[in-house]
Protein backbone atom coordinates (compact mmCIF):
# COMPACT_ATOMS: atom_id res chain seq x y z
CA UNK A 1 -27.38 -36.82 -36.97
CA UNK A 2 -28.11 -34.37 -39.78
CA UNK A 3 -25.45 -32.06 -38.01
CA UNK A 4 -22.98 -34.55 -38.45
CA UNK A 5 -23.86 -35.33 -42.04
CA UNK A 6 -23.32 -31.61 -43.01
CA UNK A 7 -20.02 -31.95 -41.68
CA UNK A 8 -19.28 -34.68 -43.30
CA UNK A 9 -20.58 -33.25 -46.84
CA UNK A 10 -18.42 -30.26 -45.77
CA UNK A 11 -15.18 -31.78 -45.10
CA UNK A 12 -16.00 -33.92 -48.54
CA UNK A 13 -16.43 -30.85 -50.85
CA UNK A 14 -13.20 -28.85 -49.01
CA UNK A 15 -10.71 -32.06 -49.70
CA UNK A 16 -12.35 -31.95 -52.94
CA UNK A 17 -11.60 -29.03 -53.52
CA UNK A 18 -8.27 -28.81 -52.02
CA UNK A 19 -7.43 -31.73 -54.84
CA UNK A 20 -8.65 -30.31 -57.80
CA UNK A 21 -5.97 -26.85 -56.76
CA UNK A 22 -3.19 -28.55 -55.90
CA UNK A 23 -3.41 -31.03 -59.20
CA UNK A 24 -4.22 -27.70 -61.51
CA UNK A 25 -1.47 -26.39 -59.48
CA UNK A 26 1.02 -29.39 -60.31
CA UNK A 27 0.01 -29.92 -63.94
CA UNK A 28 0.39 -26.05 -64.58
CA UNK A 29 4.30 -26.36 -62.52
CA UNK A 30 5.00 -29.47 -65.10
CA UNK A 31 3.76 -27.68 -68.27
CA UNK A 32 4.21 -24.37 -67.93
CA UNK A 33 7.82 -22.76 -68.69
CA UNK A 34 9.79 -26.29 -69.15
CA UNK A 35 11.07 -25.59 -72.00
CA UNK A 36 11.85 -29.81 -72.20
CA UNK A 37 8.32 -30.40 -72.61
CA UNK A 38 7.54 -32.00 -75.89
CA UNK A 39 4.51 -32.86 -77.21
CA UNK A 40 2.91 -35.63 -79.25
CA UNK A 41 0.03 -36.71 -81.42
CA UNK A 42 -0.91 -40.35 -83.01
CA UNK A 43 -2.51 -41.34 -85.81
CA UNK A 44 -3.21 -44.85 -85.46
CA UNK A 45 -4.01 -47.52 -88.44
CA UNK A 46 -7.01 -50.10 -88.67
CA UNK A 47 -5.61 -52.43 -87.05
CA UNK A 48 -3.48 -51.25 -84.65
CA UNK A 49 -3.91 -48.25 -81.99
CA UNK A 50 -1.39 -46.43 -79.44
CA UNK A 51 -2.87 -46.48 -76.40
CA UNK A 52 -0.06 -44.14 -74.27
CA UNK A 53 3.17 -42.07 -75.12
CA UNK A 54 5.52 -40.21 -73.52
CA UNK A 55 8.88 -37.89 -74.75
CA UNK A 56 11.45 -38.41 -72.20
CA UNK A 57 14.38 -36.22 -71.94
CA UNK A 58 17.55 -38.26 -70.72
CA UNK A 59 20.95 -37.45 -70.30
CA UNK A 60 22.74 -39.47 -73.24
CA UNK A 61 19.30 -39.89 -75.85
CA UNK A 62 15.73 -39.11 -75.35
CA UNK A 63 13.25 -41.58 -75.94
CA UNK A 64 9.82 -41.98 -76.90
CA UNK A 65 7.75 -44.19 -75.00
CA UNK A 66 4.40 -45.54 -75.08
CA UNK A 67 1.98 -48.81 -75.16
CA UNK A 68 0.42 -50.19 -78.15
CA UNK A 69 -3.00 -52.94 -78.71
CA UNK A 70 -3.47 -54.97 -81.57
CA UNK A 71 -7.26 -54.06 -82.12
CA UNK A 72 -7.44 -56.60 -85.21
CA UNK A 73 -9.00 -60.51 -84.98
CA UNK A 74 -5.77 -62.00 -86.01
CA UNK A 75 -1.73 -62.09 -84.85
CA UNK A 76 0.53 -59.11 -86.31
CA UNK A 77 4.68 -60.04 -86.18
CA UNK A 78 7.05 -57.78 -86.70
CA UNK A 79 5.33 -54.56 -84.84
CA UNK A 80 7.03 -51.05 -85.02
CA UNK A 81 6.28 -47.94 -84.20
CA UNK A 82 7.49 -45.18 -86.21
CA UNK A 83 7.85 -41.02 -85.35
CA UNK A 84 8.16 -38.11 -86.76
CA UNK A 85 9.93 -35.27 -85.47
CA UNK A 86 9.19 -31.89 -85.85
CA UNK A 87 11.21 -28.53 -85.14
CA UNK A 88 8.88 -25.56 -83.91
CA UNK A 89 8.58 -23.88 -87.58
CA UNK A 90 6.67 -27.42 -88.42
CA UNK A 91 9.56 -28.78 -90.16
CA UNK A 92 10.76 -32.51 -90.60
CA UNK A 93 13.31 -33.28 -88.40
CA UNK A 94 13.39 -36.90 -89.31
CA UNK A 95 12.02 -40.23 -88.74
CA UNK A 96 12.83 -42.88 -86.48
CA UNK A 97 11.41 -46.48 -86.02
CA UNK A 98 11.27 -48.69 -82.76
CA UNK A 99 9.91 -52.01 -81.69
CA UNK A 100 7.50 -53.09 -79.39
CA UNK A 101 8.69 -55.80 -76.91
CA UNK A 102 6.97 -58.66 -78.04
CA UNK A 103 7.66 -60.62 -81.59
CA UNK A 104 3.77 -61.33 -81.63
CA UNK A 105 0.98 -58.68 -80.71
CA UNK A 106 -1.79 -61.26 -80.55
CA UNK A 107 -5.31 -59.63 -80.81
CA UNK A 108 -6.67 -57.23 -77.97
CA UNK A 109 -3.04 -57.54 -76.37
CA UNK A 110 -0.71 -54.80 -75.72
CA UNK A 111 2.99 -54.11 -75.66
CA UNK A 112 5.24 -51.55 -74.26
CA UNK A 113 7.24 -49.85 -77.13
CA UNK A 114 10.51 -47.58 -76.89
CA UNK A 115 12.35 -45.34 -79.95
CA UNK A 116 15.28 -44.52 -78.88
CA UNK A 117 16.65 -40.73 -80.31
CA UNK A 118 20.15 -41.03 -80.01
CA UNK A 119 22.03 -37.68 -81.67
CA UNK A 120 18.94 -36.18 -83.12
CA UNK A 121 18.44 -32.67 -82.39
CA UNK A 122 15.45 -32.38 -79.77
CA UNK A 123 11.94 -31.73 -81.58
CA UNK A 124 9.72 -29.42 -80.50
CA UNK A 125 6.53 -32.03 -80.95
CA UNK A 126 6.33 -35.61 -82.68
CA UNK A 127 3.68 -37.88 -84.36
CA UNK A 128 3.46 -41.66 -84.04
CA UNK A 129 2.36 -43.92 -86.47
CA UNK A 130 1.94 -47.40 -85.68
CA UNK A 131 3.00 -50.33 -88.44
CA UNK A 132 1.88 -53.61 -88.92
CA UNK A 133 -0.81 -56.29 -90.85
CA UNK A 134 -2.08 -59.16 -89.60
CA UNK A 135 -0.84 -62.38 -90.95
């Protein structure tokens, strides 16, 4: 019974193991040398918080996507998201604004947002900034 046990730990600890390699082994693949990789920061206001974002390159306009939380005790309308785009000297770019796909971000609920970059050179990193008050 013990001997089985050990085997069991065993075969635990290798597939363990095996995991952690082959995700360090993926994430390095994804991040390392794509040259489409852009990254992102927030800075999020008192009321409301980005939660997730993502740059996606696509072939006509990139986009910038992400979920977003009211983390205030009352309803905020009219919800946008707004980034700015950087070049790789640090640069402004320029800003862009998007929606979230709700008209209402009642409290503690979230909403998928989406800015679209249409003709906007590609940055080489971003920073979100949510907008909103609470009514």
């Amino acid at each position: 019974m013990l001997m089985r046990a050990s085997n069991l730990m065993l075969a635990f600890i290798t597939a363990f193991a095996l995991s952690l390699t082959l995700t360090f082994c993926v994430n390095a693949a994804i991040a390392g040398g794509n040259d489409n990789v852009v990254s992102g920061n927030v800075i999020n206001s008192k009321y409301l918080a980005i939660t997730f974002h993502k740059y996606i390159n696509q072939k006509d306009a990139d986009i910038i996507t992400g979920t977003i939380v009211n983390n205030s005790t009352k309803d905020i309308s009219s919800v946008r998201v707004y980034a700015a785009l950087y070049d790789d000297n640090n640069k402004l770019i320029t800003t862009e604004a998007g929606v979230v796909n709700v008209p209402t971000l009642t409290p503690t609920l979230t909403s998928a947002f989406t800015l679209s970059l249409l003709n906007i050179p590609k940055p080489d990193h971003y920073t979100l900034f949510p907008g909103g008050i609470p009514s």
